[in-house]
Protein backbone atom coordinates (compact mmCIF):
# COMPACT_ATOMS: atom_id res chain seq x y z
CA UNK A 1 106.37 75.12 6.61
CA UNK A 2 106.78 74.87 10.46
CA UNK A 3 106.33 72.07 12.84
CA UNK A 4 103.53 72.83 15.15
CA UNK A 5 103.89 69.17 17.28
CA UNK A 6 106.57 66.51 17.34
CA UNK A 7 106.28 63.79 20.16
CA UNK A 8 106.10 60.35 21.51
CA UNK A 9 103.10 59.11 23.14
CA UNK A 10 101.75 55.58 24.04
CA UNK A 11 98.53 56.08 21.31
CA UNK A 12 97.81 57.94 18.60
CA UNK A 13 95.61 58.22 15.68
CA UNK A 14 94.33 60.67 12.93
CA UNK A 15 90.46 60.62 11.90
CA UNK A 16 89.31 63.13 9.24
CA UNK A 17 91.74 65.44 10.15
CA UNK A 18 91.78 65.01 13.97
CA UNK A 19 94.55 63.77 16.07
CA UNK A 20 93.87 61.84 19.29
CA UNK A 21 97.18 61.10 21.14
CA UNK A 22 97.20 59.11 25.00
CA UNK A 23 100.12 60.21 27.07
CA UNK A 24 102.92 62.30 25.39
CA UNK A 25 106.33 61.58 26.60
CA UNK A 26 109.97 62.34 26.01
CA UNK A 27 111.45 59.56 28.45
CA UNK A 28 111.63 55.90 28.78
CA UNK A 29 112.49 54.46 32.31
CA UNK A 30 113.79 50.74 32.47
CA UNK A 31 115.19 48.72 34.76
CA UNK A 32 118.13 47.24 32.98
CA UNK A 33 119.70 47.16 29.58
CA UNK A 34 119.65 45.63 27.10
CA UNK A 35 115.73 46.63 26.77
CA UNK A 36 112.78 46.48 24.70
CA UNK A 37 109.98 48.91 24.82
CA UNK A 38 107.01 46.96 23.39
CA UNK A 39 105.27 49.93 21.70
CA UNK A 40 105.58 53.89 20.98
CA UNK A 41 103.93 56.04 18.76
CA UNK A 42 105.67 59.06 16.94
CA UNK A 43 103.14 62.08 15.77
CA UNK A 44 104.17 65.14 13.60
CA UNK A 45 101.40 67.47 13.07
CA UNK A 46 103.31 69.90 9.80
CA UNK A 47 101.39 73.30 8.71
CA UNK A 48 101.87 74.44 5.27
CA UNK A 49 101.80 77.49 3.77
CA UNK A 50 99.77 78.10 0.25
CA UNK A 51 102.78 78.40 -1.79
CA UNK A 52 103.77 74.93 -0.13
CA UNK A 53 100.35 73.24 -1.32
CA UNK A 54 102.59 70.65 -3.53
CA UNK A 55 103.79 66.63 -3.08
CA UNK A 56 106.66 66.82 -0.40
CA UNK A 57 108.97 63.54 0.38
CA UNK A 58 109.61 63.26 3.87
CA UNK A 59 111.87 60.84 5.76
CA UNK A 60 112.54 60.26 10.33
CA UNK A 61 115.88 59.43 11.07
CA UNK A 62 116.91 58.11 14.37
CA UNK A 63 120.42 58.43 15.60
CA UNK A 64 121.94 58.48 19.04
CA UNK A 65 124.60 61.00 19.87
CA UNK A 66 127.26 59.04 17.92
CA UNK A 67 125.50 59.62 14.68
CA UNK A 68 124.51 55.73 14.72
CA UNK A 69 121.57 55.16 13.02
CA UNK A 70 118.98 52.85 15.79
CA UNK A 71 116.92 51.91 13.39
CA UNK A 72 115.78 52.24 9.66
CA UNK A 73 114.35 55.33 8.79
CA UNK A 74 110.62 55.79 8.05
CA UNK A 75 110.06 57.47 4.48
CA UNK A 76 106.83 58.39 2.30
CA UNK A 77 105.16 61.19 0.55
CA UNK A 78 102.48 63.36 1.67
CA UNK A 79 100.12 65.55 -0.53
CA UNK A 80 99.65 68.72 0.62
CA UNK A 81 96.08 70.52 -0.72
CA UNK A 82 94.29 73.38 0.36
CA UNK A 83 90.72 73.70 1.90
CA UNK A 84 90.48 77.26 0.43
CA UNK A 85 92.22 78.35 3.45
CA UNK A 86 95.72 80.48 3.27
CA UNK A 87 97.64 77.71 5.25
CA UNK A 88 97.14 73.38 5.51
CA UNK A 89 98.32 70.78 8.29
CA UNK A 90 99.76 67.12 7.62
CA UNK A 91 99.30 64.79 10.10
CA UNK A 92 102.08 61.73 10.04
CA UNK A 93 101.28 59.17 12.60
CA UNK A 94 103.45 55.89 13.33
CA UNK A 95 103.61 53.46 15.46
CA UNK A 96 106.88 52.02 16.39
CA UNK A 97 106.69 48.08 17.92
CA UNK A 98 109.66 46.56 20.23
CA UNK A 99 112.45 49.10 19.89
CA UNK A 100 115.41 47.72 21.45
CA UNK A 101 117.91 50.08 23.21
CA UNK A 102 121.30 48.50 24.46
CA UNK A 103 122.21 51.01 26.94
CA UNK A 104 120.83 54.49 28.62
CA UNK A 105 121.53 57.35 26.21
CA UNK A 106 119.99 59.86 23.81
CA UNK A 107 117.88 58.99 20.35
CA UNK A 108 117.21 61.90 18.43
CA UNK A 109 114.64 61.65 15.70
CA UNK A 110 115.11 64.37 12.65
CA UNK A 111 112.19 65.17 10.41
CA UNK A 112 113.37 65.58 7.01
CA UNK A 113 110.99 67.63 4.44
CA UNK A 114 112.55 67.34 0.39
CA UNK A 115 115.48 66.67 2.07
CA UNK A 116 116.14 69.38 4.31
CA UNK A 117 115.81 68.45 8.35
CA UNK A 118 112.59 70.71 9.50
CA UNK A 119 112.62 69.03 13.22
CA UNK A 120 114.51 67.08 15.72
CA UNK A 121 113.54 66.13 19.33
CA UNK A 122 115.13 63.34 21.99
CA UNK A 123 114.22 60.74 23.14
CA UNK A 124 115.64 59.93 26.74
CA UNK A 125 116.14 56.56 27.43
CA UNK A 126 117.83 55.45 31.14
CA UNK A 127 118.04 53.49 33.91
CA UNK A 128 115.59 54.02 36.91
């Protein structure tokens, strides 16, 4: 399995297999801390190969460079099943409302598959 996308964006959604996301980012800009940004969405788009077609448990952690988790993890399942084609994509979609940050700094979210991390990427957070 591979991660083909990973990313923050202001709106996203899946439809029958389609992903629509509104304005990818990997930085948020505030004028002071303590902050809250009101509203993010995280999308993971996750190709599978046929030997893969199974039930996989997946969990996001976010930590910040101290190891600290920010907030509580997002878990779940996902069902991966063929179309008759040699590979399959999972879409996982979330939307994340008022995330607080304290100070300017580094959040890295980690995409764990059956309990081994497949992904990580940052999220920038500082002061402009």
């Amino acid at each position: 399995m591979i991660t083909e996308m990973f990313t923050f964006c202001d709106f996203a959604q899946e439809n029958s297999g389609k992903l629509t996301i509104v304005g990818s980012f990997d930085t948020i800009i505030t004028k002071s801390f303590p902050c809250v940004h009101p509203q993010l969405s995280v999308v993971i788009r996750i190709r599978f190969n046929i030997g893969e077609f199974c039930p996989h448990a997946f969990r996001i952690e976010m930590r910040d460079l101290d190891g600290q988790m920010c907030m509580e993890g997002i878990t779940g399942r996902i069902d991966v099943r063929g179309v008759g084609n040699a590979t399959a994509v999972s879409h996982l979609v979330f939307c994340i409302n008022g995330l607080h940050f304290k100070n300017a700094g580094v959040i890295n979210f980690t995409l764990y598959i059956d309990d081994h991390e497949l992904a990580t990427v940052p999220l920038y957070v500082r002061k402009g």
